[in-house]
Structures are given as C-alpha cells and as structure tokens.
PDB file of N, CA and C in Angstrom:
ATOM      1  N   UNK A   1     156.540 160.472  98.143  1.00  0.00           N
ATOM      2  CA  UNK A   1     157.354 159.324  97.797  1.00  0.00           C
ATOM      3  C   UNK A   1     158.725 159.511  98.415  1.00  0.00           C
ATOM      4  N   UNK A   2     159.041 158.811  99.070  1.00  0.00           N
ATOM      5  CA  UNK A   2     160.572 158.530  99.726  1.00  0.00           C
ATOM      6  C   UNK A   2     161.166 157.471  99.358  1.00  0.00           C
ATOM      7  N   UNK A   3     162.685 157.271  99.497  1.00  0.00           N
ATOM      8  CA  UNK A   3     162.970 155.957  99.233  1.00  0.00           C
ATOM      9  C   UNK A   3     162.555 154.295  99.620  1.00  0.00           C
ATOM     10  N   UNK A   4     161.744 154.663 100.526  1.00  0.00           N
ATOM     11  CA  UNK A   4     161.478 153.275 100.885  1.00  0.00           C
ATOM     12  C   UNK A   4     159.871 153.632 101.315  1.00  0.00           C
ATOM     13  N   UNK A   5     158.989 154.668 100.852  1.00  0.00           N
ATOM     14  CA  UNK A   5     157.880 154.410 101.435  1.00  0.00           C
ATOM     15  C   UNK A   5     157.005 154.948 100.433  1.00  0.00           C
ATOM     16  N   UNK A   6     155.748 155.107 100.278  1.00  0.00           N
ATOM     17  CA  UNK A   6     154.661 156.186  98.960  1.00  0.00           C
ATOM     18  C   UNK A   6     153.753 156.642 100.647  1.00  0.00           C
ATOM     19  N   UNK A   7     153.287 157.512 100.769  1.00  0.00           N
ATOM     20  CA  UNK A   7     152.161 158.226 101.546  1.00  0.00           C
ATOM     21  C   UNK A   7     151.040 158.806 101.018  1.00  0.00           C
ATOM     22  N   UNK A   8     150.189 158.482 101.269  1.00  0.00           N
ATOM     23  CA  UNK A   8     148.614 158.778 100.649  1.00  0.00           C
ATOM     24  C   UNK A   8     148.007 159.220 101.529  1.00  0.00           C
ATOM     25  N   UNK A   9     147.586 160.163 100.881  1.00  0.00           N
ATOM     26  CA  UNK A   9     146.605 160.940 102.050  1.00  0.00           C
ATOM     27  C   UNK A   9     145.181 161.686 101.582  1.00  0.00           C
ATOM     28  N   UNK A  10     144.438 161.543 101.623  1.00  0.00           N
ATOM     29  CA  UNK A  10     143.262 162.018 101.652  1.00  0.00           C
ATOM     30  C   UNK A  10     142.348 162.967 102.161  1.00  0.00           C
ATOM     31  N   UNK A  11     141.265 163.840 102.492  1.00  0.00           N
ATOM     32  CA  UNK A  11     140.545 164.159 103.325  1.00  0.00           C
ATOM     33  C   UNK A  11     139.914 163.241 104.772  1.00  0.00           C
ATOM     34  N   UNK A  12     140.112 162.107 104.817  1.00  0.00           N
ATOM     35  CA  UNK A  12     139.691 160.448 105.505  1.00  0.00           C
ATOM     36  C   UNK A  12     140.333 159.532 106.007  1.00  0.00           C
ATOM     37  N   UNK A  13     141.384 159.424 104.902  1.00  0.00           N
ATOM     38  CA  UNK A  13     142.733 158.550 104.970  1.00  0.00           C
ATOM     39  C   UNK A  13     144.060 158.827 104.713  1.00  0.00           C
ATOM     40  N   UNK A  14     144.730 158.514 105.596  1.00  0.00           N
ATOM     41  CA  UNK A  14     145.574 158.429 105.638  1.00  0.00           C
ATOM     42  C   UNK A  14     146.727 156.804 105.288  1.00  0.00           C
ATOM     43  N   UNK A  15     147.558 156.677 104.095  1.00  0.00           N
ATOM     44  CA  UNK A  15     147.684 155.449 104.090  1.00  0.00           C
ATOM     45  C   UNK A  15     149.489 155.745 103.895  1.00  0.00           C
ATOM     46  N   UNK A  16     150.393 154.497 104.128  1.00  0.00           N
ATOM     47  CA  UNK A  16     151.374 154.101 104.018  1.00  0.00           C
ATOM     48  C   UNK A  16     151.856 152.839 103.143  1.00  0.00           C
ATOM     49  N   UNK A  17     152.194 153.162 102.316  1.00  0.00           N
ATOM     50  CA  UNK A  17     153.067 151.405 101.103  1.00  0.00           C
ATOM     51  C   UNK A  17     154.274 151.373 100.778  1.00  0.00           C
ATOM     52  N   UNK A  18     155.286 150.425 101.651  1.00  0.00           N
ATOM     53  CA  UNK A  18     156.378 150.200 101.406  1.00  0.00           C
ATOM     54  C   UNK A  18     156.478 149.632  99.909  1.00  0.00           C
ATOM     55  N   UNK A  19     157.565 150.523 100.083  1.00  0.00           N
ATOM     56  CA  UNK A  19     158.313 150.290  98.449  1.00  0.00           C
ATOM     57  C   UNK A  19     158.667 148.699  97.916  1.00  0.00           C
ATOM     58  N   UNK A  20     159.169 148.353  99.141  1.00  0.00           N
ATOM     59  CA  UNK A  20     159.412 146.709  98.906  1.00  0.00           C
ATOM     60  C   UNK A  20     158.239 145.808  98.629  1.00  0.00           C
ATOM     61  N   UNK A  21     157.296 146.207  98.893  1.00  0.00           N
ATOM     62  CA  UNK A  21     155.599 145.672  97.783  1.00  0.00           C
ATOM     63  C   UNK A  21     155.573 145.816  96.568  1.00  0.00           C
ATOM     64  N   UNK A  22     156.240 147.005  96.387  1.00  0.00           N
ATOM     65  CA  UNK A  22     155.730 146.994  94.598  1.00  0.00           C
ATOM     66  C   UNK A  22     156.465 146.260  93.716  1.00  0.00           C
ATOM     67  N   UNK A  23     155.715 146.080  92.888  1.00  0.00           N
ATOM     68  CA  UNK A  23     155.927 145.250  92.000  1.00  0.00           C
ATOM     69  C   UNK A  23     155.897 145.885  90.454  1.00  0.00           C
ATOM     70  N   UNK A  24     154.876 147.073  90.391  1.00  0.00           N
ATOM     71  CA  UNK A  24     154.877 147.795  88.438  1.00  0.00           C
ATOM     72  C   UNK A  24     154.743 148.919  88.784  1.00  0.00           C
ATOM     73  N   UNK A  25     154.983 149.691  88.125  1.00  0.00           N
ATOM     74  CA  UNK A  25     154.894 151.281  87.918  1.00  0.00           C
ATOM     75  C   UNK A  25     154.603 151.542  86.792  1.00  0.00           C
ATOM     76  N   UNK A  26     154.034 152.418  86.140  1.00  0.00           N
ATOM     77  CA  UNK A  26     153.753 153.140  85.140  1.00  0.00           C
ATOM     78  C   UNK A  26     153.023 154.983  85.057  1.00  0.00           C
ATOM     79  N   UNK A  27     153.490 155.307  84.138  1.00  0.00           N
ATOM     80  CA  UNK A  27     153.358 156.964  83.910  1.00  0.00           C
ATOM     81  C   UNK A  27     151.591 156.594  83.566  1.00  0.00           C
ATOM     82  N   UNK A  28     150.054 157.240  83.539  1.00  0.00           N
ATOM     83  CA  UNK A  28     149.072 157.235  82.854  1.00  0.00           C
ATOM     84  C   UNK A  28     148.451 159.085  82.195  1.00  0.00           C
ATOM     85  N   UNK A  29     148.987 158.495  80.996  1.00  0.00           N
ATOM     86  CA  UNK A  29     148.120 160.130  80.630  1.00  0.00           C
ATOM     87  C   UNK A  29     146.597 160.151  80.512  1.00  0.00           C
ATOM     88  N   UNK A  30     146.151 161.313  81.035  1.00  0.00           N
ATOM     89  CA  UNK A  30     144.715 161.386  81.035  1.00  0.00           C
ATOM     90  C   UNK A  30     144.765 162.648  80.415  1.00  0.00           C
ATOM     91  N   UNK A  31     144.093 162.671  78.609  1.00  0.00           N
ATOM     92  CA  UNK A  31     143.214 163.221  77.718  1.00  0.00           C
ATOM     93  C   UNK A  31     142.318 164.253  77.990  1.00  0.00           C
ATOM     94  N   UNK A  32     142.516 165.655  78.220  1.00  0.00           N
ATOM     95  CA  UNK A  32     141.084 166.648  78.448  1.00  0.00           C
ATOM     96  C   UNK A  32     140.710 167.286  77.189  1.00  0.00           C
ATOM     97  N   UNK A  33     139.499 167.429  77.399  1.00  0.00           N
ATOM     98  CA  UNK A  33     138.468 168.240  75.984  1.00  0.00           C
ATOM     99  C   UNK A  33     137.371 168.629  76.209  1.00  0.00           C
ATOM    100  N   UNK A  34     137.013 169.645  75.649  1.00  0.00           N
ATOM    101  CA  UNK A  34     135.479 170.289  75.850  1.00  0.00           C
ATOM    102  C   UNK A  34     135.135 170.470  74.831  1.00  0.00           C
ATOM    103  N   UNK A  35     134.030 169.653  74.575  1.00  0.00           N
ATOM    104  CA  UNK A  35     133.420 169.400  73.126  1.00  0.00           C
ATOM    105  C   UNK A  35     133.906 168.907  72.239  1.00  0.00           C
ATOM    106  N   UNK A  36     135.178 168.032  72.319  1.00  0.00           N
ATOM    107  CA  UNK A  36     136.028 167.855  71.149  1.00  0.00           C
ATOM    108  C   UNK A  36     136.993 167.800  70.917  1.00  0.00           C
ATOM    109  N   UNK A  37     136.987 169.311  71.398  1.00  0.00           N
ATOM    110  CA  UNK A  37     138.247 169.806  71.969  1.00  0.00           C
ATOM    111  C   UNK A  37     139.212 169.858  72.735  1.00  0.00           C
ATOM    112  N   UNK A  38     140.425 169.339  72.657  1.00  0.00           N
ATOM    113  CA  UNK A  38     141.733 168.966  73.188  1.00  0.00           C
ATOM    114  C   UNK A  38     142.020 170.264  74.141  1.00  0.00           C
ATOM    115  N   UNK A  39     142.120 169.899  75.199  1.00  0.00           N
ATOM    116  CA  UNK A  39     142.316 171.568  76.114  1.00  0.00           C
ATOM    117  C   UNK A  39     143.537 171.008  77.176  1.00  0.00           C
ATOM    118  N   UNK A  40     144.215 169.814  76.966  1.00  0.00           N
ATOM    119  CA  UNK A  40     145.642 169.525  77.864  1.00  0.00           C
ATOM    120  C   UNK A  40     145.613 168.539  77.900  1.00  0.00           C
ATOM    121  N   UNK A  41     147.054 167.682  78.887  1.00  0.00           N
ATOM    122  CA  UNK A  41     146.578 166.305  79.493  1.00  0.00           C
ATOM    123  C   UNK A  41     147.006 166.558  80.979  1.00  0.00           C
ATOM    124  N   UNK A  42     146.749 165.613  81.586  1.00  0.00           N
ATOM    125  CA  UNK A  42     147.347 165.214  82.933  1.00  0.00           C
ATOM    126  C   UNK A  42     147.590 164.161  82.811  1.00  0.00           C
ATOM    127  N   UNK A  43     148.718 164.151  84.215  1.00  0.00           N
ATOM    128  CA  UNK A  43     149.244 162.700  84.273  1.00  0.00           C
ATOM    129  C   UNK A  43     149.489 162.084  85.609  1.00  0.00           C
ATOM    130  N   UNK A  44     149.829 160.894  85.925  1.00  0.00           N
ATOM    131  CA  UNK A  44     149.427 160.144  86.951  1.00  0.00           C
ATOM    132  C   UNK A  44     150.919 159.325  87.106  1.00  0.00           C
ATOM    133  N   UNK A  45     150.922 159.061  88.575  1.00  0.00           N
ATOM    134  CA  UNK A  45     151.950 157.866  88.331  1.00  0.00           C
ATOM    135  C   UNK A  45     150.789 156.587  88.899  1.00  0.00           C
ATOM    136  N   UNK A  46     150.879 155.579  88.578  1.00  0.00           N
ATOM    137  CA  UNK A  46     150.457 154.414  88.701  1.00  0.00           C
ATOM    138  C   UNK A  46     151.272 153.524  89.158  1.00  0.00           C
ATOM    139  N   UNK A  47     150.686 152.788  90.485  1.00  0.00           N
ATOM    140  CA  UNK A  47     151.701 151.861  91.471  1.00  0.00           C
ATOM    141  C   UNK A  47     151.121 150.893  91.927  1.00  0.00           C
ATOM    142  N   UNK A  48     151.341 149.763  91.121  1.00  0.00           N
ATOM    143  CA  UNK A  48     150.678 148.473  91.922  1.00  0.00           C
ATOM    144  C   UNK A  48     151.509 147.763  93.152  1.00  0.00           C
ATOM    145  N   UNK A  49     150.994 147.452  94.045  1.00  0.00           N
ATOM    146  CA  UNK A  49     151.899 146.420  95.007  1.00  0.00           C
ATOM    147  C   UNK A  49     151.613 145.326  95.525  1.00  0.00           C
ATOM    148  N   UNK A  50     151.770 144.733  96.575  1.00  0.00           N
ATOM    149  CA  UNK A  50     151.372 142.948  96.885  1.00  0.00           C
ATOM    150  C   UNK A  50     150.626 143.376  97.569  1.00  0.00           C
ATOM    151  N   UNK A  51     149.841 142.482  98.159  1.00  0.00           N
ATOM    152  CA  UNK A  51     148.613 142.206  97.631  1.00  0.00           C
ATOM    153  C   UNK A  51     147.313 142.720  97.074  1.00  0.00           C
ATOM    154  N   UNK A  52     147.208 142.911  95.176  1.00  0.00           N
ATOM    155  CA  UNK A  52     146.336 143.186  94.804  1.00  0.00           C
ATOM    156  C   UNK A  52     145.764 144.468  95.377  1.00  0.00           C
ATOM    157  N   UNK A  53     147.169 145.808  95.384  1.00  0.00           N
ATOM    158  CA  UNK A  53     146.916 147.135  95.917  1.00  0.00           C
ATOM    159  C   UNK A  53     147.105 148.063  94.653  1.00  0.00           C
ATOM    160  N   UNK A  54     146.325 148.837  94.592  1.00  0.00           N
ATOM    161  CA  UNK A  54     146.873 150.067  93.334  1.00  0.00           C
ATOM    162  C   UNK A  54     146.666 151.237  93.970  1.00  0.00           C
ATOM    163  N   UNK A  55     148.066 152.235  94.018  1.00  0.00           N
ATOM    164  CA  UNK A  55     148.225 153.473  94.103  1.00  0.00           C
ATOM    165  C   UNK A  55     148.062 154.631  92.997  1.00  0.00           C
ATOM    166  N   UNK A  56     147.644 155.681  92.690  1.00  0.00           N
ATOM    167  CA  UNK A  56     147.765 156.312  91.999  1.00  0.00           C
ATOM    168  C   UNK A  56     147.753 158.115  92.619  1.00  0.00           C
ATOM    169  N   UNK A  57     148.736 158.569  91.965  1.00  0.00           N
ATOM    170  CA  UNK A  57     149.172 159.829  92.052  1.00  0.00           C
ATOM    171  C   UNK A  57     149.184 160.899  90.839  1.00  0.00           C
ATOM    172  N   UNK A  58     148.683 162.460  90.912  1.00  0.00           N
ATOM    173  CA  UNK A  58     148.656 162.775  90.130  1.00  0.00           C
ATOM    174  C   UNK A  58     149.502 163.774  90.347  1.00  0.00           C
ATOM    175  N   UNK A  59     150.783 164.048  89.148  1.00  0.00           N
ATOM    176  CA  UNK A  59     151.755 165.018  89.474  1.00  0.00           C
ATOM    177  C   UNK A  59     151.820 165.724  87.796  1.00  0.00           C
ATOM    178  N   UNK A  60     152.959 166.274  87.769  1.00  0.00           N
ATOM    179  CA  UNK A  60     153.238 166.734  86.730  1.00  0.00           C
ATOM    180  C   UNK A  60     153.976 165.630  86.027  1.00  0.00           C
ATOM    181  N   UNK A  61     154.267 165.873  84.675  1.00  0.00           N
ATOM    182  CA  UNK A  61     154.927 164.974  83.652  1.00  0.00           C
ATOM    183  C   UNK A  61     156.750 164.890  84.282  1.00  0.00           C
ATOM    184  N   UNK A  62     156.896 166.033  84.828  1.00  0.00           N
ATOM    185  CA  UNK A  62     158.473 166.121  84.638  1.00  0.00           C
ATOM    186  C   UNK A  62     158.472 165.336  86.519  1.00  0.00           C
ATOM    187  N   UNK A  63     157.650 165.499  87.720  1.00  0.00           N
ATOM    188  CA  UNK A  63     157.543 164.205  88.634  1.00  0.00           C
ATOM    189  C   UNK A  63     157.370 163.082  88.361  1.00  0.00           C
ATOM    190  N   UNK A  64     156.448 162.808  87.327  1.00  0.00           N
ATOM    191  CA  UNK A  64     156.192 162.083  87.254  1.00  0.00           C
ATOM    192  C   UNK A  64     157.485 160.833  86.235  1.00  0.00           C
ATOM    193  N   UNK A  65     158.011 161.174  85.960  1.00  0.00           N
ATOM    194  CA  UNK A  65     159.339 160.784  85.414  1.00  0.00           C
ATOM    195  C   UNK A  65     160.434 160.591  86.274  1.00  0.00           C
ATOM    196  N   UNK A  66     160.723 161.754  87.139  1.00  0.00           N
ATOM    197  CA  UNK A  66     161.725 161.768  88.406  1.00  0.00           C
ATOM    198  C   UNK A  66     161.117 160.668  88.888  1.00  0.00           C
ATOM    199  N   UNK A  67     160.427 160.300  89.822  1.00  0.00           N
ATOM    200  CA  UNK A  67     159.750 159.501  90.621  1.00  0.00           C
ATOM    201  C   UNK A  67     160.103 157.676  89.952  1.00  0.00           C
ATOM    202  N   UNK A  68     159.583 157.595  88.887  1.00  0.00           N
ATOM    203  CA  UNK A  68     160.176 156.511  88.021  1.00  0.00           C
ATOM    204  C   UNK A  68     161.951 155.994  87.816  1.00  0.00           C
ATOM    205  N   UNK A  69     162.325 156.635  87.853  1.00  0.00           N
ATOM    206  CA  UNK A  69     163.691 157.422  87.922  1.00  0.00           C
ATOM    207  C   UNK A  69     164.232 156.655  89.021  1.00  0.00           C
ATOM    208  N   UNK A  70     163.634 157.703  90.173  1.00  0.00           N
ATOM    209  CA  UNK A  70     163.830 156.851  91.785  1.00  0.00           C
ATOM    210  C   UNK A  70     163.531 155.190  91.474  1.00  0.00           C
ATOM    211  N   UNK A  71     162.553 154.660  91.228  1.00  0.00           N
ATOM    212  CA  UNK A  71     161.815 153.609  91.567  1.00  0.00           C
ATOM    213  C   UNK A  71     163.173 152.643  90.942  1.00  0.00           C
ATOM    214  N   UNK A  72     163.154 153.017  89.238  1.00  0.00           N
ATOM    215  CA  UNK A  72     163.806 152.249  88.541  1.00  0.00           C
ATOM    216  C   UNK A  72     165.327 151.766  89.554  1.00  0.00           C
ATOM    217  N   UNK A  73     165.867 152.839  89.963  1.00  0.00           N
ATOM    218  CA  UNK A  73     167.356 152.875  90.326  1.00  0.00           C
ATOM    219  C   UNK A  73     167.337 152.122  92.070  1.00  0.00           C
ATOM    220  N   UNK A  74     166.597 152.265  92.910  1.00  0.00           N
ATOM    221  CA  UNK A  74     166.708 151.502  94.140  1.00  0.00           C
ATOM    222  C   UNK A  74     165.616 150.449  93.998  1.00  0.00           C
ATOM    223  N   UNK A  75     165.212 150.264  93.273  1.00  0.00           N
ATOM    224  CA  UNK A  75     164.455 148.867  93.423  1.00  0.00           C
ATOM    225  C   UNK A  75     164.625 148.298  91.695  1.00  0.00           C
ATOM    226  N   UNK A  76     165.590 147.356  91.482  1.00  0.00           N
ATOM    227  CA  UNK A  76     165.814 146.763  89.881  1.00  0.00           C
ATOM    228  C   UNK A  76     164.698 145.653  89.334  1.00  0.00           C
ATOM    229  N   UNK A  77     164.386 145.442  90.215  1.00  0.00           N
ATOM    230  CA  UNK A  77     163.510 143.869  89.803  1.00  0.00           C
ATOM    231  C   UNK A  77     161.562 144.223  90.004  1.00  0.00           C
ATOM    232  N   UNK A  78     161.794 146.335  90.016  1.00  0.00           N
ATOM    233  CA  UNK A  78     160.172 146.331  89.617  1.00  0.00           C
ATOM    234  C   UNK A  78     159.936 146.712  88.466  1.00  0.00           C
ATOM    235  N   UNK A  79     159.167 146.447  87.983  1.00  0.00           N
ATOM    236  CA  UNK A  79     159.044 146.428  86.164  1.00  0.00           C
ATOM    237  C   UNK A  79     158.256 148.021  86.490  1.00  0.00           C
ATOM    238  N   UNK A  80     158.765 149.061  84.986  1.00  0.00           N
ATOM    239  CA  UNK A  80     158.793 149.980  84.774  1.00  0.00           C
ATOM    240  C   UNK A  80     158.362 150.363  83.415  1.00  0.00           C
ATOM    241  N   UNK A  81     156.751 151.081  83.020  1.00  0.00           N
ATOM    242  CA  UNK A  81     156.738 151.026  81.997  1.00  0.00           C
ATOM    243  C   UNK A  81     155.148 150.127  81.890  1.00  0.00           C
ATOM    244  N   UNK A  82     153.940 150.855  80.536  1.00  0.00           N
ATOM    245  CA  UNK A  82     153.025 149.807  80.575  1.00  0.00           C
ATOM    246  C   UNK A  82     153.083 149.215  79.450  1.00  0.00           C
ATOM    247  N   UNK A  83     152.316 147.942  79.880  1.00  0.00           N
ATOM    248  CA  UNK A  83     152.217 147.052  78.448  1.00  0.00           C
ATOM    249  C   UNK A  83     150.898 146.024  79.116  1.00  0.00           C
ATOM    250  N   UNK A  84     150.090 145.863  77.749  1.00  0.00           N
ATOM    251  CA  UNK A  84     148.561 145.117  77.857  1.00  0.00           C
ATOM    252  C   UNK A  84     148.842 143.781  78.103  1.00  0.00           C
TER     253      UNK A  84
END
C-alpha cells in the first residue's frame, strides 16, 4: 500500500488499484478453532473500489489499523469502517 496505489500480487498475478477508486475500507476479523476451540484470530484489510472490485489483504491487527489510518487521512470522502 502506498499513497496513491494497493499492489497485489500473487503466484499468477500481478495487479495494481489506484487509491482514487476506492470507495470503503474495512478491518475483517477471521475467528480460528480446533474443535471448538478458540486458538487466535486473523485479520484482513478489506478494499472495495469502482467498478465492482474487492481487494483483500491479510496483515496484522496493528497494519491493519496503520493502513486505515493512511486511507482515512489522504482520501476524506472514503468511508471507513463496516456496517450491514
């Protein structure tokens, strides 16, 4: 993530999404357990942009906050945060 770009990369692909596309961001925690059992979480940043694109990244909680951070402060008018 840079100020004006996200880079995705894959084993296959390689992709590029200007920042000036997006439109929502949100943190996603993902729940682990074995058998029941609660054994951590992970977390994700989540990045939608125009047209009908979704990014997702998996970092730590404390990137994954920085990164939001960034988003919130050079781009004001992308909504930050989920809601149903």
């Amino acid at each position: 993530l840079t100020d004006k770009f996200l880079f995705s990369e894959s084993y296959f692909h390689f992709k590029i999404y200007p920042l000036s596309q997006l439109h929502w961001a949100y943190k996603k925690v993902i729940k682990k357990s074995v058998n029941f059992i609660p054994t951590g979480k992970d977390y994700g940043l989540v990045m939608h942009f125009r047209p009908n694109i979704t990014a997702e990244a998996r970092e730590s909680e404390d990137k994954v906050h920085k990164h939001l951070m960034l988003i919130a402060a050079l781009y004001p008018a992308v909504k930050i945060g989920y809601t149903k």
